[in-house]
C-alpha atoms as a PDB file:
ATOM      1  CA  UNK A   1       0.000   0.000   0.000  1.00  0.00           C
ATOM      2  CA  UNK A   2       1.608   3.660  -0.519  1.00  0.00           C
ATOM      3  CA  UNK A   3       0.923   6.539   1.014  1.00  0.00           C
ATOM      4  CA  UNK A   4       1.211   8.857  -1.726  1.00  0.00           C
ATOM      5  CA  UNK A   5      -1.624  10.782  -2.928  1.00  0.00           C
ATOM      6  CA  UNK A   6      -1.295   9.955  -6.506  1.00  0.00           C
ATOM      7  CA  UNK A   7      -3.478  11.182  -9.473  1.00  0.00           C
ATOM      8  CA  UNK A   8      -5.771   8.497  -9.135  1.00  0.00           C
ATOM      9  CA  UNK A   9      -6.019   7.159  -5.870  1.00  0.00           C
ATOM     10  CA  UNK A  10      -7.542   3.900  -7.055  1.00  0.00           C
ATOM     11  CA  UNK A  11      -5.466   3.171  -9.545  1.00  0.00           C
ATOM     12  CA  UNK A  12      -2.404   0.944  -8.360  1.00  0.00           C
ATOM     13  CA  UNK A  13       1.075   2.551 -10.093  1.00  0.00           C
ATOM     14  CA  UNK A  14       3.835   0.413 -10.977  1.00  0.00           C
ATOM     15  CA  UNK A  15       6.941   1.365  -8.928  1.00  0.00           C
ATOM     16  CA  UNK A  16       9.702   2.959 -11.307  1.00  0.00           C
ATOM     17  CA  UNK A  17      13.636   2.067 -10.352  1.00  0.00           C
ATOM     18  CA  UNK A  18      15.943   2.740 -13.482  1.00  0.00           C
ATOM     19  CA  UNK A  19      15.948   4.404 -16.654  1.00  0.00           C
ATOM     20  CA  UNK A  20      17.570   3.067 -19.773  1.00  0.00           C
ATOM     21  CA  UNK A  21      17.382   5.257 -23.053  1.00  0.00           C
ATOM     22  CA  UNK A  22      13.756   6.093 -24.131  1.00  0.00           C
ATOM     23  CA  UNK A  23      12.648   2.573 -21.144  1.00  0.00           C
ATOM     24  CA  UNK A  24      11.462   2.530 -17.422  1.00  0.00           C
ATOM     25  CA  UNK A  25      11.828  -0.499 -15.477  1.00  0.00           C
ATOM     26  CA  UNK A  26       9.679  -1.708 -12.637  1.00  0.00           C
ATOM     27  CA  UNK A  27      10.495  -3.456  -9.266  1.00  0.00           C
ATOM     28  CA  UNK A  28       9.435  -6.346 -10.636  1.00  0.00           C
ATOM     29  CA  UNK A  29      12.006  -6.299 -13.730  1.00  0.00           C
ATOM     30  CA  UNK A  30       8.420  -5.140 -16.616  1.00  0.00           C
ATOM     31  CA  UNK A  31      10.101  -2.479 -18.963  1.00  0.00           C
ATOM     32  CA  UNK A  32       7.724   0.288 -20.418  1.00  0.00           C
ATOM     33  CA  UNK A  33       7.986   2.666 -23.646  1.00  0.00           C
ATOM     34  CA  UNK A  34       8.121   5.921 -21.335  1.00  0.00           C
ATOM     35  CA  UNK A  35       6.122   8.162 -24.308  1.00  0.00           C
ATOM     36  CA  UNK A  36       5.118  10.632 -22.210  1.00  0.00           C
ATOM     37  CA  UNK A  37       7.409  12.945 -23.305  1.00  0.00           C
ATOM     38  CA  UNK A  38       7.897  14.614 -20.003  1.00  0.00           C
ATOM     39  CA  UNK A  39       8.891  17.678 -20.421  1.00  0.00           C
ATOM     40  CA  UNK A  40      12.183  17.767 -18.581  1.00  0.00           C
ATOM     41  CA  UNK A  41      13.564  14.384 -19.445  1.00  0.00           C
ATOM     42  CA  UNK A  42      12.292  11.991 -21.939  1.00  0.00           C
ATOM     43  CA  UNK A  43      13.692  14.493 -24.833  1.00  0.00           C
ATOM     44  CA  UNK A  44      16.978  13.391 -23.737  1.00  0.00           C
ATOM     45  CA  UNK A  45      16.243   9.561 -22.388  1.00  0.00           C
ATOM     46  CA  UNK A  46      17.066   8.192 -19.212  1.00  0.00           C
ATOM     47  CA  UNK A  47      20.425   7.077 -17.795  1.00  0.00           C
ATOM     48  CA  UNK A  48      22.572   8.918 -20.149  1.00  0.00           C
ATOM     49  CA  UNK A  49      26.093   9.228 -19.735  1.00  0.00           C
ATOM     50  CA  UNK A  50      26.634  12.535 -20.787  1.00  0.00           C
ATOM     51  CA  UNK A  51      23.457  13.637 -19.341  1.00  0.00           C
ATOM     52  CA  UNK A  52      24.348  12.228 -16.114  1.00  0.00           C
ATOM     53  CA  UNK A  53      28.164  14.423 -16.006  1.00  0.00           C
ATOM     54  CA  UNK A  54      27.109  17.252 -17.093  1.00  0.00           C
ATOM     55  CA  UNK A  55      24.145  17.080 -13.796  1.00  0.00           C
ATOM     56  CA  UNK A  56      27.108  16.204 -11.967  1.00  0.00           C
ATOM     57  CA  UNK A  57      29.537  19.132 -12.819  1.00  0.00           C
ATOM     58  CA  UNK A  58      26.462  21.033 -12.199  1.00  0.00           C
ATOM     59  CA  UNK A  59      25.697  20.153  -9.091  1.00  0.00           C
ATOM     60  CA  UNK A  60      29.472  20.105  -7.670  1.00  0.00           C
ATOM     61  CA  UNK A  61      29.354  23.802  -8.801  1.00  0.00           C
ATOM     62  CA  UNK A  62      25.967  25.303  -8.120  1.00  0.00           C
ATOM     63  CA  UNK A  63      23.469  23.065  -7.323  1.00  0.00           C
ATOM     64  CA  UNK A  64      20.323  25.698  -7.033  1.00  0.00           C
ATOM     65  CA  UNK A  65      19.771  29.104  -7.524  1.00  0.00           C
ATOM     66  CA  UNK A  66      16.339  30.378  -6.821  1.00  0.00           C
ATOM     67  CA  UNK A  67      15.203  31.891 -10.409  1.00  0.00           C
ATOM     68  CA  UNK A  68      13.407  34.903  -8.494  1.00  0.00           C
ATOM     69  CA  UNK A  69      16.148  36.454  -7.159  1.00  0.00           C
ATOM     70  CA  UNK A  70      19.336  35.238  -9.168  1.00  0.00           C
ATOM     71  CA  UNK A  71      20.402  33.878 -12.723  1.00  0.00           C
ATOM     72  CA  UNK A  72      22.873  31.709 -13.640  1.00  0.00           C
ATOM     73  CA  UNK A  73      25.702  30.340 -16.639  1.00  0.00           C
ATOM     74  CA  UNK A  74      23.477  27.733 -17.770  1.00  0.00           C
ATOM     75  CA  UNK A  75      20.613  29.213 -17.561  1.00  0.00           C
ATOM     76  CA  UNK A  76      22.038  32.592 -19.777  1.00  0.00           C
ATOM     77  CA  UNK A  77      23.637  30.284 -22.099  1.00  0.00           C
ATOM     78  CA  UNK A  78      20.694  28.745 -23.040  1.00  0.00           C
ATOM     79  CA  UNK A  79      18.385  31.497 -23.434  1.00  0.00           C
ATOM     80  CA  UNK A  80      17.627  32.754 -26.798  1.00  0.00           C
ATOM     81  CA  UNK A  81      19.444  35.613 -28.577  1.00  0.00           C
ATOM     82  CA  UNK A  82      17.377  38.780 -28.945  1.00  0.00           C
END
């Protein structure tokens, strides 16, 4: 039983434990086509390598910045040219 307060309460959600390119796996090994396209992830697919060291530089350096009161390298460098 969990106690998280899911979407659909009666619905019973597979658990998720690793990633593997555009896959999720389950606890109990069932891999799944993840097509939801999240916004902040599936574009790039899970448990990639340079994904995963660039995060990690990231995080050794700055790992949060709240956007309300400061900016940041990444964040400038990624923003469109006016």
């Amino acid at each position: 039983m969990t106690h998280v307060f899911h979407r659909n309460p009666l619905h019973s959600y597979p658990v998720a434990v690793s990633g593997d390119g555009v896959y999720l796996r389950d606890r109990e090994g069932r891999r799944y086509l993840d097509a939801r396209a999240a916004p902040r992830l599936s574009c790039l697919g899970h448990s990639d390598r340079a994904v995963i060291d660039a995060i990690e530089r990231q995080l050794a350096a700055l790992p949060f910045a709240h956007t309300s009161f400061f900016s940041n390298q990444p964040m400038e460098a990624l923003a469109p040219m006016r």
